[in-house]
PDB file of N, CA and C in Angstrom:
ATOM      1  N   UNK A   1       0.854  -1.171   0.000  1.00  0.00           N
ATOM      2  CA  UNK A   1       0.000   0.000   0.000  1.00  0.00           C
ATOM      3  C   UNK A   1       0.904   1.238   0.000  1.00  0.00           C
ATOM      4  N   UNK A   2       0.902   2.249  -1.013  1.00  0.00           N
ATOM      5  CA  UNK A   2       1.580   3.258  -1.072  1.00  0.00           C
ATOM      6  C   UNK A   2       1.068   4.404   0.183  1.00  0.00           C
ATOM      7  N   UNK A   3       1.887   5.458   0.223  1.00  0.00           N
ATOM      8  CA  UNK A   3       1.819   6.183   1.244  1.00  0.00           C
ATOM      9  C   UNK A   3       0.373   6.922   1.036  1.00  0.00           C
ATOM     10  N   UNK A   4       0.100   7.488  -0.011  1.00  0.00           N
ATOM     11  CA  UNK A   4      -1.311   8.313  -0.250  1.00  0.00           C
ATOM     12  C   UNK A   4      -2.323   7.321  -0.063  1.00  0.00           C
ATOM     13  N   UNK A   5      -2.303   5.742   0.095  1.00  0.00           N
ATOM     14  CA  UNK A   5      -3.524   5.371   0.188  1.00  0.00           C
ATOM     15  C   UNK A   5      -3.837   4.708   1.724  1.00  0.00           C
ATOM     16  N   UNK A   6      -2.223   5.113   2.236  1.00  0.00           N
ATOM     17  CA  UNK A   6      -2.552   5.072   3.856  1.00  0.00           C
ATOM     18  C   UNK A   6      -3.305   6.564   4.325  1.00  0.00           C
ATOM     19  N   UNK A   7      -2.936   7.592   3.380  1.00  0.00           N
ATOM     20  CA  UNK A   7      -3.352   8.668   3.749  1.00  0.00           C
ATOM     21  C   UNK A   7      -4.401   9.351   4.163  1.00  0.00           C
ATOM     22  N   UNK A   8      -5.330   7.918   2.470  1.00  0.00           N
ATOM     23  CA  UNK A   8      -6.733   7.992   1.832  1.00  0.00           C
ATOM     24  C   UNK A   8      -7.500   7.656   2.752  1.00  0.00           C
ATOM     25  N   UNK A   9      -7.291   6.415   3.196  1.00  0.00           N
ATOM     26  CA  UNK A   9      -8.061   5.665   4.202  1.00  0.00           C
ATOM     27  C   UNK A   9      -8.038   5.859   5.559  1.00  0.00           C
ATOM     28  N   UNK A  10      -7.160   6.390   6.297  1.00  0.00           N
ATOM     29  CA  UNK A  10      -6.585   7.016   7.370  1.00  0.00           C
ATOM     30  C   UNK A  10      -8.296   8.245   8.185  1.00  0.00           C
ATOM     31  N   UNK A  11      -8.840   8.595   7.040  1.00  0.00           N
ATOM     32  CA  UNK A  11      -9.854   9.186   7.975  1.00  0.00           C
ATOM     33  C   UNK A  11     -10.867   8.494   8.128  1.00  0.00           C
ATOM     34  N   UNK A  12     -10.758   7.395   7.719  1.00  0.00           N
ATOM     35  CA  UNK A  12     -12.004   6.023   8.587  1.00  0.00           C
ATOM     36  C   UNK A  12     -11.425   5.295   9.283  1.00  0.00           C
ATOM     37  N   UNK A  13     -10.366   5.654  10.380  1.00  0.00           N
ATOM     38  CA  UNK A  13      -9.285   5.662  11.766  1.00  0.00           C
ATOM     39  C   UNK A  13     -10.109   6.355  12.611  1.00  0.00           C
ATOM     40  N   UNK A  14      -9.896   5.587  13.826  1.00  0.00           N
ATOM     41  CA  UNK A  14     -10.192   6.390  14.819  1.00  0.00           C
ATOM     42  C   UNK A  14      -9.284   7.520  14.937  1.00  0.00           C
ATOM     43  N   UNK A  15     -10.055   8.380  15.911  1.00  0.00           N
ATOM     44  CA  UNK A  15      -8.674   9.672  15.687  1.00  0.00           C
ATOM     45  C   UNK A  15      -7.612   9.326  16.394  1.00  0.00           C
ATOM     46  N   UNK A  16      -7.473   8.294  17.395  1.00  0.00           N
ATOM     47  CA  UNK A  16      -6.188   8.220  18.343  1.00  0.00           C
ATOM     48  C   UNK A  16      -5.105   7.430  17.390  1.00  0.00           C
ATOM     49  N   UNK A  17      -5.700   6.719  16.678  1.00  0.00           N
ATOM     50  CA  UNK A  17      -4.930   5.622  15.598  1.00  0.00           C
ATOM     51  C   UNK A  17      -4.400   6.523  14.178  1.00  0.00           C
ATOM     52  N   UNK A  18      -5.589   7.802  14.126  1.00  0.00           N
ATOM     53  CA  UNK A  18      -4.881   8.460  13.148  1.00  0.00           C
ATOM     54  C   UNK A  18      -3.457   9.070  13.504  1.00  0.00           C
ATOM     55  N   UNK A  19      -3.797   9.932  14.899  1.00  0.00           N
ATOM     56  CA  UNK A  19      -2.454  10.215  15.433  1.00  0.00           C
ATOM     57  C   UNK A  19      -1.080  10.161  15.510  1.00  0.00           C
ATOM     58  N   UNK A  20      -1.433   7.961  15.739  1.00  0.00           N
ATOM     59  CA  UNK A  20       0.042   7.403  15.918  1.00  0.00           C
ATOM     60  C   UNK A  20       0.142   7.585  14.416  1.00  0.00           C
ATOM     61  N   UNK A  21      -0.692   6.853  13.551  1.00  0.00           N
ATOM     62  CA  UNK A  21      -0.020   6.977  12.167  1.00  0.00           C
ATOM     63  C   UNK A  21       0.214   8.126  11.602  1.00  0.00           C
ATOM     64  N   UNK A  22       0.005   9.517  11.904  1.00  0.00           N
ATOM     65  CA  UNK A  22       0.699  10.328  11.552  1.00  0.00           C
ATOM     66  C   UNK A  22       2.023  10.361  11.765  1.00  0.00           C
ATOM     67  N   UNK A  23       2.115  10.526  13.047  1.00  0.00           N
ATOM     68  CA  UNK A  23       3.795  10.194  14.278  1.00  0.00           C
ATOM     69  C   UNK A  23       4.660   9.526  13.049  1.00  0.00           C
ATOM     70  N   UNK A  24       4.786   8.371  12.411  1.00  0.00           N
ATOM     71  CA  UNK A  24       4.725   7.246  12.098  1.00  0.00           C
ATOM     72  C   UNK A  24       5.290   7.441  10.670  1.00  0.00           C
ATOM     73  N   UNK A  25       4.271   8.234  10.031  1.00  0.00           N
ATOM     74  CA  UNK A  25       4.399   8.556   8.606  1.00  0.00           C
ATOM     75  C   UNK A  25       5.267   9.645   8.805  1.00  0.00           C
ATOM     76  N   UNK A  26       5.189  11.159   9.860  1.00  0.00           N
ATOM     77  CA  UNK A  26       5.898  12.250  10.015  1.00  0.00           C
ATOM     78  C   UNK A  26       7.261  12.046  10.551  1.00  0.00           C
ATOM     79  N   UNK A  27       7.401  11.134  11.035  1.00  0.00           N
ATOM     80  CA  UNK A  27       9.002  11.472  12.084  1.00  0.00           C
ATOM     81  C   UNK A  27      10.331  11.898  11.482  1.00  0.00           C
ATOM     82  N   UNK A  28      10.108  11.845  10.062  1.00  0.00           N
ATOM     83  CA  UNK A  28      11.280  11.876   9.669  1.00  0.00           C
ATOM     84  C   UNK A  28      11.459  13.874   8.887  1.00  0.00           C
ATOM     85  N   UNK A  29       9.860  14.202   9.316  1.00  0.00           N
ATOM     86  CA  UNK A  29       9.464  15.603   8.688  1.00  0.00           C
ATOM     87  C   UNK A  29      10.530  16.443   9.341  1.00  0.00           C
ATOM     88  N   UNK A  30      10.709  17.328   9.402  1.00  0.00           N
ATOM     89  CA  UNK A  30      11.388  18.816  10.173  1.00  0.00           C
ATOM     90  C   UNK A  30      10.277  19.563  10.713  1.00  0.00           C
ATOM     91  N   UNK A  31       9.741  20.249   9.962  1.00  0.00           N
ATOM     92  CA  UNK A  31       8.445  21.204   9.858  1.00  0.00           C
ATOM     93  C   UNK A  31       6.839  20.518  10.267  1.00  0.00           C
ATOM     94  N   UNK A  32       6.696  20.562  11.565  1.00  0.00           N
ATOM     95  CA  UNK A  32       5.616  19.913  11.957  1.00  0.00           C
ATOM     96  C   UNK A  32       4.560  20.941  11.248  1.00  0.00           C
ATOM     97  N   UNK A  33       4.128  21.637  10.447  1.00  0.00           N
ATOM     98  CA  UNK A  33       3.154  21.904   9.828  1.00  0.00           C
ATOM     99  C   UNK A  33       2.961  21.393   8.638  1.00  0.00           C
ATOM    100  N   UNK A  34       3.738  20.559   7.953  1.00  0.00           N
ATOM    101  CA  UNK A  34       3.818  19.580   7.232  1.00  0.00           C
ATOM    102  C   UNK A  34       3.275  18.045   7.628  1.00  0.00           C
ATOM    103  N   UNK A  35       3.232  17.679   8.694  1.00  0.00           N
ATOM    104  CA  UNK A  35       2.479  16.683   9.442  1.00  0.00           C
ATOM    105  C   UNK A  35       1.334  16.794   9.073  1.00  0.00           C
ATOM    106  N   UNK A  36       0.482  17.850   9.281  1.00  0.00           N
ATOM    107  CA  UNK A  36      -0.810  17.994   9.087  1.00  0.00           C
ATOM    108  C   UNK A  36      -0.894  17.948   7.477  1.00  0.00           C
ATOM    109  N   UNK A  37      -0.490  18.517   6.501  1.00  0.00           N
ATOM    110  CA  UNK A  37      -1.348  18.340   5.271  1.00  0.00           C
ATOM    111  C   UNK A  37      -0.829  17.271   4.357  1.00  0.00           C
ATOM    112  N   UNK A  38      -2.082  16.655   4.386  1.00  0.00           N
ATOM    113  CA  UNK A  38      -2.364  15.095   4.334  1.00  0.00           C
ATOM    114  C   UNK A  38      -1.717  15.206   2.525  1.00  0.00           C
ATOM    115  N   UNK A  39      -1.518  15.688   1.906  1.00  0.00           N
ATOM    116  CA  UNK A  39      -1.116  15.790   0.388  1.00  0.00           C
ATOM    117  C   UNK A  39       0.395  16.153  -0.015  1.00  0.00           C
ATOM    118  N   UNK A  40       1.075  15.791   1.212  1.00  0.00           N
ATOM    119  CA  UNK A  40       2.869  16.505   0.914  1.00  0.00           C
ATOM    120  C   UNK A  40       3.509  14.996   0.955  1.00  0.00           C
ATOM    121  N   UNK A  41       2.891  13.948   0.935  1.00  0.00           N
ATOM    122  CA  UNK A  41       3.609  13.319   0.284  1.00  0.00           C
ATOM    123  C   UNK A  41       3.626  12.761  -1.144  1.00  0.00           C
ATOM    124  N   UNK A  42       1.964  13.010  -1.226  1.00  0.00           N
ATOM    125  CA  UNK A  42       1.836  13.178  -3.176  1.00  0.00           C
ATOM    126  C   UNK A  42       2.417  14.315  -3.920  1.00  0.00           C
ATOM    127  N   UNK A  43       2.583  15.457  -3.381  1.00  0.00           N
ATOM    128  CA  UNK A  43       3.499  16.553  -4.042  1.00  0.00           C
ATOM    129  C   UNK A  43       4.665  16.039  -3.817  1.00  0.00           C
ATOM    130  N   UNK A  44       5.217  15.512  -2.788  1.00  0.00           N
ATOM    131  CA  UNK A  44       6.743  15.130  -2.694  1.00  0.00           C
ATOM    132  C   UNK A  44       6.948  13.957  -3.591  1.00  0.00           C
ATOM    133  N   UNK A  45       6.517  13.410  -3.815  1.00  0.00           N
ATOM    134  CA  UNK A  45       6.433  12.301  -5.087  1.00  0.00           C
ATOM    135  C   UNK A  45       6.797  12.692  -6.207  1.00  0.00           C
ATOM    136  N   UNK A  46       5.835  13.663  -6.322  1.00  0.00           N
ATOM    137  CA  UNK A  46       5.285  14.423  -7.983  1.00  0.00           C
ATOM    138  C   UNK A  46       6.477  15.078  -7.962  1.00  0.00           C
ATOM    139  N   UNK A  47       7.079  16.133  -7.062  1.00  0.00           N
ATOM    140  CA  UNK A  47       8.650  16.508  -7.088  1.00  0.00           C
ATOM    141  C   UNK A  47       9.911  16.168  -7.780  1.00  0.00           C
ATOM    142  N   UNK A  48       9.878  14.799  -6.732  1.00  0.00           N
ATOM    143  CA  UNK A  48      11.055  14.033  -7.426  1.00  0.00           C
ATOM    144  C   UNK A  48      10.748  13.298  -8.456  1.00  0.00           C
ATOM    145  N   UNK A  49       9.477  12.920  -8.790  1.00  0.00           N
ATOM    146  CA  UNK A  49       9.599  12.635 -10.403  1.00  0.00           C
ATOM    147  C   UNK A  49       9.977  13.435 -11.390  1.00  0.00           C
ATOM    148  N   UNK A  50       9.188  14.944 -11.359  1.00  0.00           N
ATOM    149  CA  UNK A  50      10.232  15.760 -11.727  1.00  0.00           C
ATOM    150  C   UNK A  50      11.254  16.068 -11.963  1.00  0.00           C
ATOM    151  N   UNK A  51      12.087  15.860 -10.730  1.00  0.00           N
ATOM    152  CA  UNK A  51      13.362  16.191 -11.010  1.00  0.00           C
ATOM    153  C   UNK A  51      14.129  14.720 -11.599  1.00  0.00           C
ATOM    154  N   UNK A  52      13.852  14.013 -11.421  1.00  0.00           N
ATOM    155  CA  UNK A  52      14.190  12.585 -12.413  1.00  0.00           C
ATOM    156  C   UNK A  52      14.169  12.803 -13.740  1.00  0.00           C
ATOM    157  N   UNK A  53      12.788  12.935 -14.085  1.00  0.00           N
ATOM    158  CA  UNK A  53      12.343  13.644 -15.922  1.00  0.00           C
ATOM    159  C   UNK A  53      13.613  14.634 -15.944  1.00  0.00           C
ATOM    160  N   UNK A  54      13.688  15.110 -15.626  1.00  0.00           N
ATOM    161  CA  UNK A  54      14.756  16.561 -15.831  1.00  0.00           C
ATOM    162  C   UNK A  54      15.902  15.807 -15.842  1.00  0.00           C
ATOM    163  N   UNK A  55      16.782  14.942 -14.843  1.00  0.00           N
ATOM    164  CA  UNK A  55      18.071  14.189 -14.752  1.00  0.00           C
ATOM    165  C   UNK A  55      18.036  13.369 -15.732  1.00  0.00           C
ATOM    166  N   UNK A  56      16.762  12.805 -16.389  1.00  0.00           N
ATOM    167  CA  UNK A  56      17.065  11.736 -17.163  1.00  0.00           C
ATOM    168  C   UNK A  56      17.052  12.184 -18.783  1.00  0.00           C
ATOM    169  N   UNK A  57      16.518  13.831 -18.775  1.00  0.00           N
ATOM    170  CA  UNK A  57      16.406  13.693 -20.194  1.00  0.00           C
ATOM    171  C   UNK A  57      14.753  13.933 -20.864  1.00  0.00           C
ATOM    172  N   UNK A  58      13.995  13.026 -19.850  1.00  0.00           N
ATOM    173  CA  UNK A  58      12.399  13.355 -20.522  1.00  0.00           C
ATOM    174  C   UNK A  58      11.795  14.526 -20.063  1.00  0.00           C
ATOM    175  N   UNK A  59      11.909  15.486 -19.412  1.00  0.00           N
ATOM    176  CA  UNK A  59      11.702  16.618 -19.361  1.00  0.00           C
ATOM    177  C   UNK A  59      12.600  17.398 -19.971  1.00  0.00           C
ATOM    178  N   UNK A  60      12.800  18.544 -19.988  1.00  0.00           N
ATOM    179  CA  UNK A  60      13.401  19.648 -20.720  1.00  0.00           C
ATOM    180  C   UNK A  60      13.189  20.405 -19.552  1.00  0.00           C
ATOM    181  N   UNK A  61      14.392  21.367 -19.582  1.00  0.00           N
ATOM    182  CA  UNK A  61      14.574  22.081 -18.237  1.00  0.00           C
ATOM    183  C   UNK A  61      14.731  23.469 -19.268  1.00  0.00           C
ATOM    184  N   UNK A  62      14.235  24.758 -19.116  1.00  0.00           N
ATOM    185  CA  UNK A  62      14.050  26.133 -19.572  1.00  0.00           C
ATOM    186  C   UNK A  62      15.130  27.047 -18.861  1.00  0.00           C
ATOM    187  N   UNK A  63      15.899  27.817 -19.551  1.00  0.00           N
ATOM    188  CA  UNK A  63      16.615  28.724 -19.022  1.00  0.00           C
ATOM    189  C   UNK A  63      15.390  30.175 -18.593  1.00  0.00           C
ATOM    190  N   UNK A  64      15.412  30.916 -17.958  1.00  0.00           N
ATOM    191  CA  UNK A  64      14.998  31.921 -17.599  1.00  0.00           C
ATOM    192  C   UNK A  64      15.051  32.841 -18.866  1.00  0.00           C
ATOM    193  N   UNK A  65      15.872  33.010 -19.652  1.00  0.00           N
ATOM    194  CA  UNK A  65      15.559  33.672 -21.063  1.00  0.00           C
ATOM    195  C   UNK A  65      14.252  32.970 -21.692  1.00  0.00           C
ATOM    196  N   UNK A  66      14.868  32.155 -21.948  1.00  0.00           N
ATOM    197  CA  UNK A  66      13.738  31.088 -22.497  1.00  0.00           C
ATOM    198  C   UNK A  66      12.376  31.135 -22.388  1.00  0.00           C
ATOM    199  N   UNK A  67      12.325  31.005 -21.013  1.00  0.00           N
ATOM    200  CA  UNK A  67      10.769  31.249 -20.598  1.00  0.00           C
ATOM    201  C   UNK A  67      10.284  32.695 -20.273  1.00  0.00           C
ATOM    202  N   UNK A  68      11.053  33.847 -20.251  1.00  0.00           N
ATOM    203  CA  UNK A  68      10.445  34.938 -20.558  1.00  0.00           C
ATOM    204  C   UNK A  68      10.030  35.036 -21.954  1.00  0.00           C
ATOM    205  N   UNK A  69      10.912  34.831 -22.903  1.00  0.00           N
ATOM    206  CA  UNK A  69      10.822  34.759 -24.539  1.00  0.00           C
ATOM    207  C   UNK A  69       9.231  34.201 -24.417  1.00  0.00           C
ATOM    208  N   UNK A  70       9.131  33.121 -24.454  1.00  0.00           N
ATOM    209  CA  UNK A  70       8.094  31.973 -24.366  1.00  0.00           C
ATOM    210  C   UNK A  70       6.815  32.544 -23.770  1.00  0.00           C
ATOM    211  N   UNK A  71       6.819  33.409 -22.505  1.00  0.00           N
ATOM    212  CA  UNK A  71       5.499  33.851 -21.982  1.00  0.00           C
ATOM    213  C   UNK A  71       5.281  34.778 -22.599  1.00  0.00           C
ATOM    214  N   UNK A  72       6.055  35.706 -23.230  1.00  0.00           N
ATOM    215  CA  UNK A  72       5.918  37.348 -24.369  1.00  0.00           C
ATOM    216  C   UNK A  72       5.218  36.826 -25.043  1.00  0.00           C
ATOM    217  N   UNK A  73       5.444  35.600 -25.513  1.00  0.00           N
ATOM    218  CA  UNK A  73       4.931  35.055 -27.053  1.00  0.00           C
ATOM    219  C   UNK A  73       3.579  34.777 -26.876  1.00  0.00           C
ATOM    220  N   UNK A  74       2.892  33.920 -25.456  1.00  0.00           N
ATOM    221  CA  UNK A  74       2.151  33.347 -25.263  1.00  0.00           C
ATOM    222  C   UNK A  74       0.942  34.582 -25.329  1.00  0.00           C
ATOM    223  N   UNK A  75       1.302  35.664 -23.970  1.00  0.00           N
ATOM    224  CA  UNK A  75       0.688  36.854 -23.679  1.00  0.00           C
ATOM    225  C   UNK A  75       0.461  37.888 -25.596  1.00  0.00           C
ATOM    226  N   UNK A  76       1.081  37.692 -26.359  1.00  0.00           N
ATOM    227  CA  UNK A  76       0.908  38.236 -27.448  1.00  0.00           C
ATOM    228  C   UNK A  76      -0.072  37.029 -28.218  1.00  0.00           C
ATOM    229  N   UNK A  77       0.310  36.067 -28.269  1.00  0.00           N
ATOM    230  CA  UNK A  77      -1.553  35.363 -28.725  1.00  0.00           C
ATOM    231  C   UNK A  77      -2.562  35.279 -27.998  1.00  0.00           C
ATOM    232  N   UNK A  78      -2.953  35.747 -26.356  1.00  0.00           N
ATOM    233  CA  UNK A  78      -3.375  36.280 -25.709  1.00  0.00           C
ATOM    234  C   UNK A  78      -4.058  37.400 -25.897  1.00  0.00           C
ATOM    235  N   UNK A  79      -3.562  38.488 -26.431  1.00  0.00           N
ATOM    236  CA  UNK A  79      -3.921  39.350 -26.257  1.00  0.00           C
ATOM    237  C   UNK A  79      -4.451  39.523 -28.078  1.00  0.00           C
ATOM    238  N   UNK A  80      -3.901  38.901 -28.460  1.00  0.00           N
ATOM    239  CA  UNK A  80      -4.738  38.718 -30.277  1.00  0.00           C
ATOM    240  C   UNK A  80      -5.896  37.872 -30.386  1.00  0.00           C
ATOM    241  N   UNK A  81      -5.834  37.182 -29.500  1.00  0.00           N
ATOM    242  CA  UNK A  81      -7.228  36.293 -29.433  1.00  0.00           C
ATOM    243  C   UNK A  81      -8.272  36.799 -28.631  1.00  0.00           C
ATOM    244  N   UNK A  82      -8.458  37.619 -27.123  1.00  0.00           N
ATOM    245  CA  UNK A  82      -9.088  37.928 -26.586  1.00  0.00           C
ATOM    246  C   UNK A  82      -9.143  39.050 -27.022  1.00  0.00           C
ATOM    247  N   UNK A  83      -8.327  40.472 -27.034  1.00  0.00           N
ATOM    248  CA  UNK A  83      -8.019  41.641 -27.461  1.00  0.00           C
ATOM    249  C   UNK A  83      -8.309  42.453 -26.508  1.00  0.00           C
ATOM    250  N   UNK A  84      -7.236  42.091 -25.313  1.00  0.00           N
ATOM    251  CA  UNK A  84      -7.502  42.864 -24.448  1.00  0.00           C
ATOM    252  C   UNK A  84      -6.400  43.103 -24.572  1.00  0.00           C
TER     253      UNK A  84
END
């Protein structure tokens, strides 16, 4: 069972059992306000897949030129299509 579907099921826990399994799932957190939201380990997932795609090649990583170039362009068919 992956971590999000202990996560999933976790609120048909009693609350004292949710507790420990927070403890459990968190101990290794820093930032106890991260304990609480039940979705930082599916973003932390989604993260490092990210950055994998990027190490491996199947993503494409944008220089900061790049993606200013790229949003000018976007905001100019933007603004030709809506005409604002």
């Amino acid at each position: 069972m992956s971590i999000n579907e202990i996560l999933q099921n976790a609120y048909a826990l009693p609350l004292e059992e949710r507790k420990e399994l927070t403890k459990l799932l968190t101990k290794n957190i820093e930032d106890p306000m991260l304990s609480m939201d039940p979705y930082f380990y599916e973003r932390r997932e989604q993260l490092h897949q990210i950055k994998d795609d990027i190490r491996s090649g199947k993503m494409e990583m944008h220089d900061e030129d790049e993606f200013e170039n790229e949003m000018d362009e976007f905001e100019k068919e933007l603004i030709l299509k809506y005409g604002n």
